[in-house]
Protein backbone atom coordinates (compact mmCIF):
# COMPACT_ATOMS: atom_id res chain seq x y z
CA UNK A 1 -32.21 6.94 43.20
CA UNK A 2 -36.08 6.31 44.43
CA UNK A 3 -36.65 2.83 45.73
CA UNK A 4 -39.09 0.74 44.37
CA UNK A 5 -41.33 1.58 47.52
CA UNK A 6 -40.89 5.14 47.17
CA UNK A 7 -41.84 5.01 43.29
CA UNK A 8 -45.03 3.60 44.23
CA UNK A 9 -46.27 5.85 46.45
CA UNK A 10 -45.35 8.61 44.17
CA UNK A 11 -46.93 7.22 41.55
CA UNK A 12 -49.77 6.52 43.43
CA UNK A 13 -49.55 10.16 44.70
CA UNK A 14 -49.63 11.65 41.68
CA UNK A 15 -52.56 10.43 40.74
CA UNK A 16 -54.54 12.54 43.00
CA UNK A 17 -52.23 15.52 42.50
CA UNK A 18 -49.50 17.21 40.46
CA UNK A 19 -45.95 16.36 42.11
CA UNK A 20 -43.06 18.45 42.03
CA UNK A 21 -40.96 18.78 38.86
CA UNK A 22 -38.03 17.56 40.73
CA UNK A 23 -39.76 14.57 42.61
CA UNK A 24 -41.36 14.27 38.38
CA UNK A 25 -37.88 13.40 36.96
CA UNK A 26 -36.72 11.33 39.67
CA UNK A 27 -39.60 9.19 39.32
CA UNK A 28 -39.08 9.10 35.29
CA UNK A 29 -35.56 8.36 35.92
CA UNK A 30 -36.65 5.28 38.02
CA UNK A 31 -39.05 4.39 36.12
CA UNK A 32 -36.74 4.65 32.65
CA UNK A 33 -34.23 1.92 34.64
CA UNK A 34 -36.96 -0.05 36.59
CA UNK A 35 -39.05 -2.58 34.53
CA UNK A 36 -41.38 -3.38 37.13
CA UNK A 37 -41.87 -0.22 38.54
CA UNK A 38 -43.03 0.80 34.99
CA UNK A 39 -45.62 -2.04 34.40
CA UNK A 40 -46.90 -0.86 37.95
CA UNK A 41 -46.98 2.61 36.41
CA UNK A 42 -48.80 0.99 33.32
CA UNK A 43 -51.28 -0.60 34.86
CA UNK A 44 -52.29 2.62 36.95
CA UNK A 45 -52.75 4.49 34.61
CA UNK A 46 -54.94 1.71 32.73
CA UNK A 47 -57.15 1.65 36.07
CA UNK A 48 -57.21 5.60 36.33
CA UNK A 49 -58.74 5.66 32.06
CA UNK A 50 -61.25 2.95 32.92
CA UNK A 51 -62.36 4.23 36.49
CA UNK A 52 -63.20 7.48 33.99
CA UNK A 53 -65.63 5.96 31.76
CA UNK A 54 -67.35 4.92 35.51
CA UNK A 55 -69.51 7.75 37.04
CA UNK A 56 -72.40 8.06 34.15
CA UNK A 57 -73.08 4.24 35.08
CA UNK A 58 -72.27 4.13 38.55
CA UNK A 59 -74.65 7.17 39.53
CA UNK A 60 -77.51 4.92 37.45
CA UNK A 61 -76.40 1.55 39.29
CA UNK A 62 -76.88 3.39 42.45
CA UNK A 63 -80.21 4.82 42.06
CA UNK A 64 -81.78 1.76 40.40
CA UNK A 65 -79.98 -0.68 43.33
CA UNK A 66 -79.85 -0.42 47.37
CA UNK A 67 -78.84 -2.46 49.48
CA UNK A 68 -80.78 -3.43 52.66
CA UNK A 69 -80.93 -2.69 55.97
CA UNK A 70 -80.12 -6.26 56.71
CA UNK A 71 -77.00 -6.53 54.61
CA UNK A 72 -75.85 -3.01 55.78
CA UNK A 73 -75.90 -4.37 59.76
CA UNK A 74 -74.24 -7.83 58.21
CA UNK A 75 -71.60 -5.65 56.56
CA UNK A 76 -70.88 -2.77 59.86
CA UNK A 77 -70.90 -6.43 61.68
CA UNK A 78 -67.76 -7.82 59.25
CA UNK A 79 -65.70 -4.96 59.15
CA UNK A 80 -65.74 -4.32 63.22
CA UNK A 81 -64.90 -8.43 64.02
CA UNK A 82 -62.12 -7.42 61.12
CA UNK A 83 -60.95 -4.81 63.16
């Protein structure tokens, strides 16, 4: 049986490609017994359909907005003191 850790990063996974029909049932299996696991699963897959509909607005976003050079150094500044 997959743990709850493992399920996620197969479903995760599988998102950007096609697993393995035996790694496939496994997961189902968990994910018939595993209530959590599923609404995890769910909400995926909700995020995957929506993030679809995106590119046709994104590409027009990003051609009609920058950002500047100011917030750009402001931004390289955050993520290395993150770091």
């Amino acid at each position: 049986m997959l743990s709850c850790k493992e399920a996620a990063k197969l479903l995760s996974q599988s998102l950007d490609e096609r697993l393995p029909l035996t790694t496939r049932i496994r997961l189902r299996w968990h994910l018939s017994l595993c209530r959590l696991c599923t609404r995890y699963y769910r909400q995926l897959d909700f995020l995957r359909r929506i993030l679809g509909t995106l590119p046709d607005h994104v590409d027009e976003a990003a051609s009609s907005e920058s950002l500047s050079e100011d917030a750009k150094r402001r931004i390289r500044e955050h993520l290395k003191s993150d770091g």
